[in-house]
C-alpha atoms as a PDB file:
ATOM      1  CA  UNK A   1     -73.323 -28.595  81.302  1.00  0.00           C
ATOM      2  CA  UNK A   2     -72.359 -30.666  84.265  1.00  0.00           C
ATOM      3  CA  UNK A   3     -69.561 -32.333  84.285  1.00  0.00           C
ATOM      4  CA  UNK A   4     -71.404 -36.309  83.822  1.00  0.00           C
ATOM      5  CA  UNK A   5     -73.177 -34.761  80.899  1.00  0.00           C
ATOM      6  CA  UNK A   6     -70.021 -33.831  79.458  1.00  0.00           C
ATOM      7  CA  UNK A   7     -68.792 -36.728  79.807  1.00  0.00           C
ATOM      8  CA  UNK A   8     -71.250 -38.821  78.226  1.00  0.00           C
ATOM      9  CA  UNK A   9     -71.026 -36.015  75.071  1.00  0.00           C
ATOM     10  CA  UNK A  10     -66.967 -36.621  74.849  1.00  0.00           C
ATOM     11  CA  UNK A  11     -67.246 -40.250  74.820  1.00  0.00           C
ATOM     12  CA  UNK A  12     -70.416 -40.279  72.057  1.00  0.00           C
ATOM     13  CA  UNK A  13     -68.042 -37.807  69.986  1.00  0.00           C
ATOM     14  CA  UNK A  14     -65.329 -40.201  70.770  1.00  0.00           C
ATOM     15  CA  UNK A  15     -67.135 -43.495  69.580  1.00  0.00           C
ATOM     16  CA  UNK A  16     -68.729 -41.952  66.422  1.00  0.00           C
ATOM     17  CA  UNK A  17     -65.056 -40.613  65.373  1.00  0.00           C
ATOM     18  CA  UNK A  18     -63.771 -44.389  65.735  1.00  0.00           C
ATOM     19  CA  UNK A  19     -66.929 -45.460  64.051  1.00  0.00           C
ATOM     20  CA  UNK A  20     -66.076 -43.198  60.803  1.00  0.00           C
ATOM     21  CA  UNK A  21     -62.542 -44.403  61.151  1.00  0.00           C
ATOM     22  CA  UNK A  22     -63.475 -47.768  60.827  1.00  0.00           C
ATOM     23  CA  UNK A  23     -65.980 -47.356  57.654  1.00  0.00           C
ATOM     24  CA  UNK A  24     -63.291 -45.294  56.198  1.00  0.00           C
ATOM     25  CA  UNK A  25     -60.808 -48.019  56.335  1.00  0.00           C
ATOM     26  CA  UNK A  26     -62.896 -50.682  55.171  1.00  0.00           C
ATOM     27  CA  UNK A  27     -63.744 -48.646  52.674  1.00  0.00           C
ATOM     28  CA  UNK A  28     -60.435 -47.984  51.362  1.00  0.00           C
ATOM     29  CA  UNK A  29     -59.169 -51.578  51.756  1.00  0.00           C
ATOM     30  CA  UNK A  30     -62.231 -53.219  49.972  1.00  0.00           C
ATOM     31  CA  UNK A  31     -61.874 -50.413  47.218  1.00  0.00           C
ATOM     32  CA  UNK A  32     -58.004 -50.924  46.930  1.00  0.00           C
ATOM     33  CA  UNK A  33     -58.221 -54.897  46.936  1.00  0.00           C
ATOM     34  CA  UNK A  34     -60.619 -55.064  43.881  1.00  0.00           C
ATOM     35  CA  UNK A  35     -58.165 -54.349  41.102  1.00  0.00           C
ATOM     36  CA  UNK A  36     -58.754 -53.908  37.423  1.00  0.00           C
ATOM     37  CA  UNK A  37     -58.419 -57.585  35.981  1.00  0.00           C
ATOM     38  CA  UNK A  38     -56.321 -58.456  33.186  1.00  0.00           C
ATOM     39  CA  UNK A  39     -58.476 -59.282  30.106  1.00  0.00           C
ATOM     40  CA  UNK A  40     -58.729 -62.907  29.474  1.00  0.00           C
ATOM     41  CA  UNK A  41     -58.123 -62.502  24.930  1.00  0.00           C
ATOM     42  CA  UNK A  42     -55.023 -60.204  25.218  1.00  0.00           C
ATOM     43  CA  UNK A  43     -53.476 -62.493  28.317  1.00  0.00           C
ATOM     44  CA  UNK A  44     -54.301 -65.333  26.398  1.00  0.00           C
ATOM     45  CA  UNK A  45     -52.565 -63.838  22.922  1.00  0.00           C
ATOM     46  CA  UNK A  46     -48.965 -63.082  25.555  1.00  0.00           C
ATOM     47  CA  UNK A  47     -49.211 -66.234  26.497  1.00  0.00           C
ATOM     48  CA  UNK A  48     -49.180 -67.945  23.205  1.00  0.00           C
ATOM     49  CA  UNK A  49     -46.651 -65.628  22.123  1.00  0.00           C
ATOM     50  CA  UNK A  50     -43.888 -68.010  20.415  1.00  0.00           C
ATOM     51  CA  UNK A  51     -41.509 -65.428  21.010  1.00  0.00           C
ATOM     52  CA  UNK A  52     -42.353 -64.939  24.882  1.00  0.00           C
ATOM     53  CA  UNK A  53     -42.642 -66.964  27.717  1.00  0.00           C
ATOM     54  CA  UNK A  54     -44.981 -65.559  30.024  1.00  0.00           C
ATOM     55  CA  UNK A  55     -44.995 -66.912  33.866  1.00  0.00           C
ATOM     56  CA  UNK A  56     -47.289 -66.098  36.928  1.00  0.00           C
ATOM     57  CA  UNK A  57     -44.987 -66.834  39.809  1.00  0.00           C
ATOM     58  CA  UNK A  58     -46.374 -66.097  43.564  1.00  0.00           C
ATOM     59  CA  UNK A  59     -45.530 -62.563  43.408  1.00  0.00           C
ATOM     60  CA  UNK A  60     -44.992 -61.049  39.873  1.00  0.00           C
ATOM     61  CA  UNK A  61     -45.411 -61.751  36.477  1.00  0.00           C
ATOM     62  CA  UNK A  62     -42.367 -62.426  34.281  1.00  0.00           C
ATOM     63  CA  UNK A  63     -42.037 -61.906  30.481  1.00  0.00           C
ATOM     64  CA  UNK A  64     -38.544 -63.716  29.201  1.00  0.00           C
ATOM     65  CA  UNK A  65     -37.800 -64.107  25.508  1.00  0.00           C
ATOM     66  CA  UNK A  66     -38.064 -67.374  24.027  1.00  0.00           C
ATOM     67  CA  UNK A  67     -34.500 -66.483  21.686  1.00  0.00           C
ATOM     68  CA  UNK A  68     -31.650 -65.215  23.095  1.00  0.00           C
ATOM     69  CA  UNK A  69     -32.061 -62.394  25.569  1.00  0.00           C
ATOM     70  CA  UNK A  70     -30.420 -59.077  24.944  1.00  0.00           C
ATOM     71  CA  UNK A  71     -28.991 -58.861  29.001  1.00  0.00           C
ATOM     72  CA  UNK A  72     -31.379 -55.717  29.215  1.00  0.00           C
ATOM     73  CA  UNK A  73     -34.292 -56.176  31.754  1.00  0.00           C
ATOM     74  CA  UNK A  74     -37.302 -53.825  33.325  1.00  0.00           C
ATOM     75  CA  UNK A  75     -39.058 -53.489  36.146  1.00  0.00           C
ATOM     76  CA  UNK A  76     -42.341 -52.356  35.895  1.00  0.00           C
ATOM     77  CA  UNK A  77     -44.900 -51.030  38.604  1.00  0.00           C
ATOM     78  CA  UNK A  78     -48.757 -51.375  37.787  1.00  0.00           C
ATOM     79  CA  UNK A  79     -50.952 -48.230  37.468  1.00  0.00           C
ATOM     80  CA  UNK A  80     -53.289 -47.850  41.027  1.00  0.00           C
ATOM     81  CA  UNK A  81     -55.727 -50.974  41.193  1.00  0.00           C
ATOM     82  CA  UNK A  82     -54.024 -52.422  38.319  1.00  0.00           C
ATOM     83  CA  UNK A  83     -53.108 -56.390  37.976  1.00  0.00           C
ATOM     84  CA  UNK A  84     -49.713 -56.855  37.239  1.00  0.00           C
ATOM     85  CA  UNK A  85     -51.151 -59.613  34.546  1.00  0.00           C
ATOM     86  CA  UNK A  86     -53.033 -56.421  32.932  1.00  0.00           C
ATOM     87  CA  UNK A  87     -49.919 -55.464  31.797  1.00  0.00           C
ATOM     88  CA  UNK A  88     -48.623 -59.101  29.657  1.00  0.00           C
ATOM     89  CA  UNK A  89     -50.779 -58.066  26.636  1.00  0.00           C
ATOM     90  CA  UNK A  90     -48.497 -54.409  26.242  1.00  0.00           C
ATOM     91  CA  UNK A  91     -45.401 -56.184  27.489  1.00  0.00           C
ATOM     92  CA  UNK A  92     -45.211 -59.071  24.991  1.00  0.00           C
ATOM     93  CA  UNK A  93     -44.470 -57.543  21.716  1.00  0.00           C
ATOM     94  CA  UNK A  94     -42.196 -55.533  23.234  1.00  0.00           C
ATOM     95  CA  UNK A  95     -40.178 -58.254  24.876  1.00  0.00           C
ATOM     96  CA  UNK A  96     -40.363 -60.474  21.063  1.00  0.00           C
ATOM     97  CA  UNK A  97     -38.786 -57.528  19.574  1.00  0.00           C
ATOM     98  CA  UNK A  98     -36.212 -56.463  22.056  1.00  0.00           C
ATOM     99  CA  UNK A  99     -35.281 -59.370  23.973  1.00  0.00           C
ATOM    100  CA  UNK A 100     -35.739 -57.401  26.987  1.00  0.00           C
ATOM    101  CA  UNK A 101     -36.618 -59.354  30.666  1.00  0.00           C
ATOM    102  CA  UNK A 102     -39.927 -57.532  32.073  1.00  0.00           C
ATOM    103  CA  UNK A 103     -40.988 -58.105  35.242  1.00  0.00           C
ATOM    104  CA  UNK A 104     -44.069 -56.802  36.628  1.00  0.00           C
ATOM    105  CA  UNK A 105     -44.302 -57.400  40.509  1.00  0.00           C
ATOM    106  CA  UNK A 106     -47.527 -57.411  42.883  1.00  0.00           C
ATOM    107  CA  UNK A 107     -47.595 -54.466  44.812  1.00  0.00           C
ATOM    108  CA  UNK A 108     -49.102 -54.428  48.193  1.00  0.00           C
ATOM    109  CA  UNK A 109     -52.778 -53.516  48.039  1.00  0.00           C
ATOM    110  CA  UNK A 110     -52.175 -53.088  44.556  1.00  0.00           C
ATOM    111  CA  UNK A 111     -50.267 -49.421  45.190  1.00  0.00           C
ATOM    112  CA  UNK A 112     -46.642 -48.642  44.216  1.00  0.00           C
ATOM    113  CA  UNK A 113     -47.681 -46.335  47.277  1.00  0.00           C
ATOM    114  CA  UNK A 114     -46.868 -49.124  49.316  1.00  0.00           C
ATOM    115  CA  UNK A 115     -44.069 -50.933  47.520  1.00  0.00           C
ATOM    116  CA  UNK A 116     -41.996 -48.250  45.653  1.00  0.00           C
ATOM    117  CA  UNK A 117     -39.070 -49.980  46.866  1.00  0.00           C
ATOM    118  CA  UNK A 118     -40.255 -53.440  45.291  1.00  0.00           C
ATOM    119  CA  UNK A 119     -37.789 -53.446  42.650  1.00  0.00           C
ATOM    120  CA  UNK A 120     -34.701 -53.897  44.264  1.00  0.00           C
ATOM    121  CA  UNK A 121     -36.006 -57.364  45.580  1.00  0.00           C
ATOM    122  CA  UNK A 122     -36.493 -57.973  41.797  1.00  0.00           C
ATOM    123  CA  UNK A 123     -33.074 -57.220  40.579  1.00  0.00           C
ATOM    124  CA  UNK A 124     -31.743 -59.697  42.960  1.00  0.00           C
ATOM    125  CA  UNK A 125     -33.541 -62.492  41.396  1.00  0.00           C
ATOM    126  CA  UNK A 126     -31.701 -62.203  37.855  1.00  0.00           C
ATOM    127  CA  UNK A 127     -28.856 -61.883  38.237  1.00  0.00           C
ATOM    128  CA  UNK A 128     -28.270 -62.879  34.766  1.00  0.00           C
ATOM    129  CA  UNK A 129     -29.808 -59.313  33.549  1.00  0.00           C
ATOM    130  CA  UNK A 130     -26.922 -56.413  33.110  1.00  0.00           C
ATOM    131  CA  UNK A 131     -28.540 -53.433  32.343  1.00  0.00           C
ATOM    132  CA  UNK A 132     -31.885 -52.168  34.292  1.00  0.00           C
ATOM    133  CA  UNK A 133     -34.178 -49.830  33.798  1.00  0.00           C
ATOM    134  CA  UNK A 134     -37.084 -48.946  36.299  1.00  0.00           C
ATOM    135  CA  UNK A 135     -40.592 -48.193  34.913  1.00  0.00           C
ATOM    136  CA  UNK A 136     -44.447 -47.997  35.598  1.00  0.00           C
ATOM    137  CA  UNK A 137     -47.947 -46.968  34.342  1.00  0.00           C
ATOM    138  CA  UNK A 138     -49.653 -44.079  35.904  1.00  0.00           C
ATOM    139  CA  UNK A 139     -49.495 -44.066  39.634  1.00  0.00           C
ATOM    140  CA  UNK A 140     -46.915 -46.957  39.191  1.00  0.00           C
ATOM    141  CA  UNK A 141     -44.328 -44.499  37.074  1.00  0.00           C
ATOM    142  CA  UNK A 142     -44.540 -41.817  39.358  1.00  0.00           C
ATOM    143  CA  UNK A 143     -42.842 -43.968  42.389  1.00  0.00           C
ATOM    144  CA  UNK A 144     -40.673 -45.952  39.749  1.00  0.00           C
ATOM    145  CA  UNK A 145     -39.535 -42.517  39.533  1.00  0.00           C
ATOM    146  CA  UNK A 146     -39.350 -41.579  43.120  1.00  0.00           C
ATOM    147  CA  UNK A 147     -38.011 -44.591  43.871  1.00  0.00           C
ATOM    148  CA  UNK A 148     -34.735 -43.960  41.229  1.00  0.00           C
ATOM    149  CA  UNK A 149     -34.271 -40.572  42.527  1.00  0.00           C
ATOM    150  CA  UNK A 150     -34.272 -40.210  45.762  1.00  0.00           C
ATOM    151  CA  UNK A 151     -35.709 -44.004  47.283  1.00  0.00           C
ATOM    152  CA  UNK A 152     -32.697 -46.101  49.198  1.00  0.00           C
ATOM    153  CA  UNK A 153     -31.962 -48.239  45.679  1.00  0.00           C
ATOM    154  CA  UNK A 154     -28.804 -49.928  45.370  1.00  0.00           C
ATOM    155  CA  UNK A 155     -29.318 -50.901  42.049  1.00  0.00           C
ATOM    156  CA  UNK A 156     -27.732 -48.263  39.192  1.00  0.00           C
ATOM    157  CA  UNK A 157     -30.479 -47.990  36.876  1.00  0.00           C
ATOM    158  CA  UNK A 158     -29.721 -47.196  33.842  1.00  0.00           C
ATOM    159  CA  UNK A 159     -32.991 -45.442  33.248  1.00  0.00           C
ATOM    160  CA  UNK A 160     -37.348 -45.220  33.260  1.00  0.00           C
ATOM    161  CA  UNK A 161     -39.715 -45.720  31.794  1.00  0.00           C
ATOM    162  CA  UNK A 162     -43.134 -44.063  31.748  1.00  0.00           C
ATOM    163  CA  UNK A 163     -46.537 -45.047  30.131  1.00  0.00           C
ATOM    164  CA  UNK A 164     -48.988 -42.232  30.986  1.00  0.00           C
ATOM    165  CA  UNK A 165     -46.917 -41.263  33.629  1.00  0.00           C
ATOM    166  CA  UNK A 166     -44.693 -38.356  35.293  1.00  0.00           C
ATOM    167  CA  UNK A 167     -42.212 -37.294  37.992  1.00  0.00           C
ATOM    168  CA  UNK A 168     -42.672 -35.499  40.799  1.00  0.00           C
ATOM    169  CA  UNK A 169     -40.315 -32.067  41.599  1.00  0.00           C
ATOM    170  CA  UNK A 170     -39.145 -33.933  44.813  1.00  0.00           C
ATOM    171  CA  UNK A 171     -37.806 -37.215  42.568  1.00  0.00           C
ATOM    172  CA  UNK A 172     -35.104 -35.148  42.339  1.00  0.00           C
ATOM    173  CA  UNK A 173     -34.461 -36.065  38.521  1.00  0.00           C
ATOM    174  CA  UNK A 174     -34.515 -32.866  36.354  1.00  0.00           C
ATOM    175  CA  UNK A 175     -30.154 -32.520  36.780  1.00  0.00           C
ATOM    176  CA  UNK A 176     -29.386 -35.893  36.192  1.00  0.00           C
ATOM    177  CA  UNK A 177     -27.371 -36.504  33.059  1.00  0.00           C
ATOM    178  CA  UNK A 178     -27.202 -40.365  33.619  1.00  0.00           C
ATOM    179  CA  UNK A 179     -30.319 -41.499  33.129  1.00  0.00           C
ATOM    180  CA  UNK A 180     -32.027 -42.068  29.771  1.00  0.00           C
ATOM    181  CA  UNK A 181     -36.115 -41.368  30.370  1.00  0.00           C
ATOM    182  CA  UNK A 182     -39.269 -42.075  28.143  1.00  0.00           C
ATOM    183  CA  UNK A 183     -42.082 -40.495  28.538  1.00  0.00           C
ATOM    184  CA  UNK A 184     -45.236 -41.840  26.066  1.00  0.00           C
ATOM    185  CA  UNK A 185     -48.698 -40.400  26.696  1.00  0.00           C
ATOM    186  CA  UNK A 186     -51.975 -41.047  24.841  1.00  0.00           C
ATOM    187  CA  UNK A 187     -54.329 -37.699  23.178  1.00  0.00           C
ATOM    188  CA  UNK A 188     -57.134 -39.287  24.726  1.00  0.00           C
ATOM    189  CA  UNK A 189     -56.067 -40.035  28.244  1.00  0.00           C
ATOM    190  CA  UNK A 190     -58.353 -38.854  30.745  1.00  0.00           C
ATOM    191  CA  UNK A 191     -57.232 -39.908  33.898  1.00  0.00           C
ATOM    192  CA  UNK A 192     -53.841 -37.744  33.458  1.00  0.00           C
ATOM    193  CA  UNK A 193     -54.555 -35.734  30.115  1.00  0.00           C
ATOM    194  CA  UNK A 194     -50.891 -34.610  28.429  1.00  0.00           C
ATOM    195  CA  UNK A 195     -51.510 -30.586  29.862  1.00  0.00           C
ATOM    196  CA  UNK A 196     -50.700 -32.423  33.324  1.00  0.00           C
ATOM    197  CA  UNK A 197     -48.177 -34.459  32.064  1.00  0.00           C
ATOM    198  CA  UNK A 198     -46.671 -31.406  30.132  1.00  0.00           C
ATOM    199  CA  UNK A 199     -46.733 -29.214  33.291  1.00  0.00           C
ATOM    200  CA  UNK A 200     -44.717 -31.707  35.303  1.00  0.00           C
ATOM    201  CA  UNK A 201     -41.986 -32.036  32.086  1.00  0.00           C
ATOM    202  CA  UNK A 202     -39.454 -29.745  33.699  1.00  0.00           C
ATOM    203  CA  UNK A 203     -39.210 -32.612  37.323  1.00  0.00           C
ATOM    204  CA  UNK A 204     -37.534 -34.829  33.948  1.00  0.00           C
ATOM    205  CA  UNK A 205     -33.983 -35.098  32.571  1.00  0.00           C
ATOM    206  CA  UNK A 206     -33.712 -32.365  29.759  1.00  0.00           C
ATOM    207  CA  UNK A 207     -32.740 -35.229  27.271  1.00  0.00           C
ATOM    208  CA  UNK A 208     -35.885 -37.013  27.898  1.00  0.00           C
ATOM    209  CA  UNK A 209     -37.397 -39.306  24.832  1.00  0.00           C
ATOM    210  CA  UNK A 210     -40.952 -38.025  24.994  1.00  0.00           C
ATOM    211  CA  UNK A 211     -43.688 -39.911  23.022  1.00  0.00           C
ATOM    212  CA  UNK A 212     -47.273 -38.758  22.038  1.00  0.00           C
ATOM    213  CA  UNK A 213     -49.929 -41.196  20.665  1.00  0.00           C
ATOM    214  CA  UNK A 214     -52.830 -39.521  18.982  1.00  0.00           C
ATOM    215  CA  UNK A 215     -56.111 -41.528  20.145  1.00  0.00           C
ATOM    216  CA  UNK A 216     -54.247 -43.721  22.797  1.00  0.00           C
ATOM    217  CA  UNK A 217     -56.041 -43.291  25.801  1.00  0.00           C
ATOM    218  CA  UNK A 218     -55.224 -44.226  29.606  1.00  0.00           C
ATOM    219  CA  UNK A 219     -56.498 -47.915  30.069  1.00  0.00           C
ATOM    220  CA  UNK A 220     -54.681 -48.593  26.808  1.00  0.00           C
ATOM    221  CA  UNK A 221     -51.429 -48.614  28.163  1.00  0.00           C
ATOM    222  CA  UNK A 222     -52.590 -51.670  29.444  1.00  0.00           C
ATOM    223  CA  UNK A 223     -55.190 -54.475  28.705  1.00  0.00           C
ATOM    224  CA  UNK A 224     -57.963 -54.474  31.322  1.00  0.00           C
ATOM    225  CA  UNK A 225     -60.864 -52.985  30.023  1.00  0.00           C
ATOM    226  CA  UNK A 226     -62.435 -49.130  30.729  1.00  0.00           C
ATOM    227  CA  UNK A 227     -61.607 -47.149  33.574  1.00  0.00           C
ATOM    228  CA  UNK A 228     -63.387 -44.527  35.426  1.00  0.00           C
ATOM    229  CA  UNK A 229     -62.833 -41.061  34.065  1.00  0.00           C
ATOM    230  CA  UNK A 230     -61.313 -42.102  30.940  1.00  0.00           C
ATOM    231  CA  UNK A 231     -61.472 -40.998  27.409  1.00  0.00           C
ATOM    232  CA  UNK A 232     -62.948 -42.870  24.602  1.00  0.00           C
ATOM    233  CA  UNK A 233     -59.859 -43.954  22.677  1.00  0.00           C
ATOM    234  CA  UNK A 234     -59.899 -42.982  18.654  1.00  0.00           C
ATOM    235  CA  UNK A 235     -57.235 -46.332  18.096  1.00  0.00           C
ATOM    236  CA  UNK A 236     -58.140 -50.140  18.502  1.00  0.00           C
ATOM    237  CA  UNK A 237     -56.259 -51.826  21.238  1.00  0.00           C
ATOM    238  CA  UNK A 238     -54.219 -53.631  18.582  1.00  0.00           C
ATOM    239  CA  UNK A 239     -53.077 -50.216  16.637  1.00  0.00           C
ATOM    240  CA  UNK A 240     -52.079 -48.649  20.298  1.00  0.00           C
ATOM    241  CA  UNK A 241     -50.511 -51.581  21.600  1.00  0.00           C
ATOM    242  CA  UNK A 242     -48.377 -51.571  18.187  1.00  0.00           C
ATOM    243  CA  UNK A 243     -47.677 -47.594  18.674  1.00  0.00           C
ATOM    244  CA  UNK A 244     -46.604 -48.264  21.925  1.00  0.00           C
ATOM    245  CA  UNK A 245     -44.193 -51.472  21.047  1.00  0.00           C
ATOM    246  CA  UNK A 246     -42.393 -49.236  18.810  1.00  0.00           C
ATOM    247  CA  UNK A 247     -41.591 -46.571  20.924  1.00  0.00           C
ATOM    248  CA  UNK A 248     -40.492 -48.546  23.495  1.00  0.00           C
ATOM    249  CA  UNK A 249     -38.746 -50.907  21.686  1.00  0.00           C
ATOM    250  CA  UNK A 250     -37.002 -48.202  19.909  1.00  0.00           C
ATOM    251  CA  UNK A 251     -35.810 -46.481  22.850  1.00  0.00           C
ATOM    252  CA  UNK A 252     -34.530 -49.723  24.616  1.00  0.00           C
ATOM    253  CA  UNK A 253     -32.516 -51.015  22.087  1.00  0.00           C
ATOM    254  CA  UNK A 254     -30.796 -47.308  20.348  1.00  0.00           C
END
């Protein structure tokens, strides 16, 4: 091959390798800016919550009790392609029963991937809350976790809290003995079914609260409709939601 052939070659390999590159990364941002949608019924029912007041501010959603709040708040990180409005409909009855803050920030192209470190911006803006604990849903959990045990936080959480979630070995959490952890999963969850949950158990504190809901599945955990790969729950969204308000309330205010 002479050496203009070649050359034409290397720049045809060159241009269809940028080509590729491109598609790839429209693909990825169109797929990662179309989030799952909160439903309109269970946002509506949070919002007319008489116990709640829910607000949509530019960059989160906050929950605040309508009574007197308890001086206990969370942080919560949406599941991947999640809304953080999604997550109101889960959040309420937990917030009318506990008087805990929630807030549920936006995460940059809707990926705690991207934000993991999103919560310390949160803390800064109640300053009225005492106690914090760091949470999530899914994907979301998993860098809540990371995030407490080895991300550059200079907030002292006083624990997580996981919805269909886990921790990986490199959070670094297994040996800490100040942190209280929940960990509620669904029996029906197929998007991270309780064997994978179960295997990553040991990456926890040993004193972890673990929760299991028979016929809760992943999407559940929130309120915005099916996901892909998911399995068909065997509760109503209104008997979940209330399995999930009492273990969560439960472990936020013993």
């Amino acid at each position: 091959m002479n050496g203009s052939r070649l050359k034409g070659v290397l720049l045809w390999t060159l241009a269809t390798v940028v080509a590729l590159l491109l598609v790839a990364t429209a693909v990825f941002f169109g797929w990662a800016l179309t989030p799952h949608r909160a439903e309109a019924e269970p946002l509506r029912r949070a919002q007319e919550n008489p116990d709640v007041a829910v607000t949509r501010g530019e960059d989160q959603v906050l929950l605040s009790p309508t009574g007197e709040p308890s001086g206990t708040g969370v942080v919560f990180y949406p599941g991947a392609r999640v809304e953080p409005d999604a997550y109101a409909a889960t959040w309420a009855p937990i917030v009318a029963a506990t008087g805990v803050t929630v807030v549920v920030p936006d995460m940059r192209l809707n990926l705690a991937l991207f934000d993991q470190d999103r919560a310390e911006d949160v803390v800064t803006e109640l300053p009225e809350v005492d106690t914090w604990y760091l949470g999530g849903h899914s994907m979301g959990g998993a860098f809540a976790a990371q995030h407490v045990g080895t991300g550059h936080t200079h907030t002292d959480w006083a624990g997580l809290v996981l919805w269909a979630s886990y921790a990986v070995e490199a959070a670094d959490l297994a040996d800490r003995d100040d942190l209280r952890v929940l960990s509620v999963a669904g029996t029906r969850d197929g998007v991270l079914p309780l064997p994978e949950i179960a295997e990553r158990r040991p990456a926890l504190p040993p004193d972890t609260v673990t929760v299991t809901v028979e016929g809760m599945n992943h999407a559940q955990f929130g309120a915005y409709g099916s996901q892909a790969g998911d399995e068909e729950p065997e509760l109503g969204e209104e008997e979940a939601h209330e399995r999930l308000t009492e273990a969560t309330s439960l472990f936020l205010v013993s």
